[in-house]
Protein backbone atom coordinates (compact mmCIF):
# COMPACT_ATOMS: atom_id res chain seq x y z
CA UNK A 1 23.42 58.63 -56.66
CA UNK A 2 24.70 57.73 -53.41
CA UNK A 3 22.55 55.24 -52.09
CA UNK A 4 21.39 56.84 -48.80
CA UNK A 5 17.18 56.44 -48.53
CA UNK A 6 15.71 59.61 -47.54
CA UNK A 7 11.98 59.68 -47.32
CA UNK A 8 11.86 62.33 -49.58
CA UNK A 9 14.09 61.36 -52.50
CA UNK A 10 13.22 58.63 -55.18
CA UNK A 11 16.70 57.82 -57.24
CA UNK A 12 16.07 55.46 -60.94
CA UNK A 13 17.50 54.91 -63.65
CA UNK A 14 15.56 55.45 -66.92
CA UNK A 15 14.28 52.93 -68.46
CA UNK A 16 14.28 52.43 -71.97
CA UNK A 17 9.85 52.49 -71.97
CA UNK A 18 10.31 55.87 -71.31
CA UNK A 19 12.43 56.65 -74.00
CA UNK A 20 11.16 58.95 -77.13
CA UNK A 21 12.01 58.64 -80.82
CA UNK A 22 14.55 61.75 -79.85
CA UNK A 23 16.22 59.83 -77.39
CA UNK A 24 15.10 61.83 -74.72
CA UNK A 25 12.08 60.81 -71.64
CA UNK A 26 8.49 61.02 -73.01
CA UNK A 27 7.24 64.18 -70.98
CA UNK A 28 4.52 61.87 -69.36
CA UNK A 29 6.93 59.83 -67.48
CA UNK A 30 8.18 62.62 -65.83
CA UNK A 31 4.82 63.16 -64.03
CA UNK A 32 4.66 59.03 -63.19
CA UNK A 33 8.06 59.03 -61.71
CA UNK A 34 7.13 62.35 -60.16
CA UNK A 35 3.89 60.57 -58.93
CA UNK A 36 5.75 57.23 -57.68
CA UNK A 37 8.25 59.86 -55.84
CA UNK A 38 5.25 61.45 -54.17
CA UNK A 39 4.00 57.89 -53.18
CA UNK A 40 7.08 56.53 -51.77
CA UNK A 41 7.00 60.29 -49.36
CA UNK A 42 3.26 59.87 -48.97
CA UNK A 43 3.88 55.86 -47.22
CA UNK A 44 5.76 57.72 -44.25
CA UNK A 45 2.59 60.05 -43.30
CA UNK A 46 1.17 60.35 -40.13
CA UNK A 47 -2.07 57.51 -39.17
CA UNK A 48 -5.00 59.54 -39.60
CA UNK A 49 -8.89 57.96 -38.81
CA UNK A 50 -11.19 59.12 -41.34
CA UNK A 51 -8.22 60.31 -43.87
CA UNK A 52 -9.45 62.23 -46.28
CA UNK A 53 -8.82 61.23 -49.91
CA UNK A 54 -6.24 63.32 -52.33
CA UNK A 55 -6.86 64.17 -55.70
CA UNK A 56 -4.43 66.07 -58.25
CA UNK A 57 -5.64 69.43 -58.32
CA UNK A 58 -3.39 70.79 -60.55
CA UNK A 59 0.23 69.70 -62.12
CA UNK A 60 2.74 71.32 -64.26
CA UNK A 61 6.36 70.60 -65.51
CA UNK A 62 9.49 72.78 -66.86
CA UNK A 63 11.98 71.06 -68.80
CA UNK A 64 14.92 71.80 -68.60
CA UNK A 65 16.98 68.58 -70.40
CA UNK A 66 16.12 65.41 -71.59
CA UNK A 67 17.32 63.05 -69.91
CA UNK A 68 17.97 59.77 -71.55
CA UNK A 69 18.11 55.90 -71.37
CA UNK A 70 19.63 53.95 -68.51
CA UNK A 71 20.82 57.77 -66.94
CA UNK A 72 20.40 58.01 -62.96
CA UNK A 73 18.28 60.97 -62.15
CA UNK A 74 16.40 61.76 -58.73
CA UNK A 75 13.45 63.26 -57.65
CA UNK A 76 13.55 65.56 -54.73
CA UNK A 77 10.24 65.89 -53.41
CA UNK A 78 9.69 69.77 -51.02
CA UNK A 79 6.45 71.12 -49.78
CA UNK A 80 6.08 74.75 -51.51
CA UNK A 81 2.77 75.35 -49.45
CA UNK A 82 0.37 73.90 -47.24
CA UNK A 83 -3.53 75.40 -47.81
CA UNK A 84 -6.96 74.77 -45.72
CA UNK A 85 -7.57 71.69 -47.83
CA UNK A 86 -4.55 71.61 -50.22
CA UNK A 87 -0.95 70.54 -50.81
CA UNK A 88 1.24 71.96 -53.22
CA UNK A 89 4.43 69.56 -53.96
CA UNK A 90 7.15 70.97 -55.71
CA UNK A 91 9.34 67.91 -57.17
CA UNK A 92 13.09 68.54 -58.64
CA UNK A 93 14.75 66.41 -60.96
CA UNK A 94 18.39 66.16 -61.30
CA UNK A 95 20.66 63.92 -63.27
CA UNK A 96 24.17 64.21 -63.12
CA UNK A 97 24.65 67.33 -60.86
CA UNK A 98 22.08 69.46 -63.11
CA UNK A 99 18.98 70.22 -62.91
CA UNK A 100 16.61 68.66 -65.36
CA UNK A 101 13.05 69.36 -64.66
CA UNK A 102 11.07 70.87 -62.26
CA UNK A 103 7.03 70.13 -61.25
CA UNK A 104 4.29 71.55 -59.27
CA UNK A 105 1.83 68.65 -57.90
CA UNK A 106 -0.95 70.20 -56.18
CA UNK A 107 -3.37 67.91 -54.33
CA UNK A 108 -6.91 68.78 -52.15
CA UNK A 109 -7.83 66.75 -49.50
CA UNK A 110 -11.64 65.17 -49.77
CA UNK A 111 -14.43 63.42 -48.66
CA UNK A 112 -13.84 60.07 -50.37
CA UNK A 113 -17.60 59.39 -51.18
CA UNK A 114 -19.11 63.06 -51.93
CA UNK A 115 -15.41 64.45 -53.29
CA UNK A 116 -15.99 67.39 -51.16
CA UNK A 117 -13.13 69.92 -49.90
CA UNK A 118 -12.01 68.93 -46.64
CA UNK A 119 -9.62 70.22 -44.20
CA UNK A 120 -6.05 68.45 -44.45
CA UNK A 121 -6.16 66.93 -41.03
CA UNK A 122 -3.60 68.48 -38.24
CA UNK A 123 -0.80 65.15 -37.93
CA UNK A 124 -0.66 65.67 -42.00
CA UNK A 125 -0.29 69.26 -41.88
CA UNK A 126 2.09 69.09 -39.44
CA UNK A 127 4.16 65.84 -40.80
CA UNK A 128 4.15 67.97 -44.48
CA UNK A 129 5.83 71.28 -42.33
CA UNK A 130 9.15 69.21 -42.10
CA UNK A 131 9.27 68.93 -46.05
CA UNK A 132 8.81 72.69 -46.72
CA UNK A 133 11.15 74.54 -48.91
């Protein structure tokens, strides 16, 4: 890890709560340090009036190794597409030089009381074009 903060990568070490009886990262907490990755990214948006609210859509993971207690890993957070009303985040996880795992976080903007589909607004869409793959 070299200690530079880029808005888009989240660097930890594991911590021993996330550890299995294997030795290895329950599979959940990739997805919540995925998910705090996404939130440190998502505090550098654009203001917005009326923001629309963002719900996971959709989220899947491929392993590719455990990785294990007190080991520094990152999570590299890209934009893979931008939709009418959706945001698919792809999120990489490496630990020493390898890659680890690898996510899909997909997100659709709302209405925050009727949950309806609504547009991602036009300073998000165009903030989230700078992260694209």
């Amino acid at each position: 890890m070299d200690g530079r903060e880029r808005d888009n990568v989240t660097e930890i070490r594991i911590p021993f709560r996330d550890i299995d009886m294997h030795g290895h990262m329950h599979n959940a907490a990739y997805y919540a340090h995925a998910e705090a990755a996404l939130s440190h990214l998502w505090r550098h948006r654009p203001s917005v009036v009326h923001e629309p609210a963002y719900l996971v859509r959709r989220s899947a993971c491929v392993f590719h190794r455990g990785l294990r207690y007190d080991e520094p890993a990152r999570f590299i957070i890209t934009v893979a597409k931008i939709g009418g009303s959706s945001v698919s985040f792809a999120v990489r996880v490496e630990a020493a030089g390898q890659l680890a795992a690898e996510l899909e976080v997909v997100w659709v903007a709302v209405d925050r009381e009727r949950h309806t589909p609504l547009p991602v607004p036009a300073a998000t869409r165009e903030w989230l074009g700078s992260y694209i793959l």
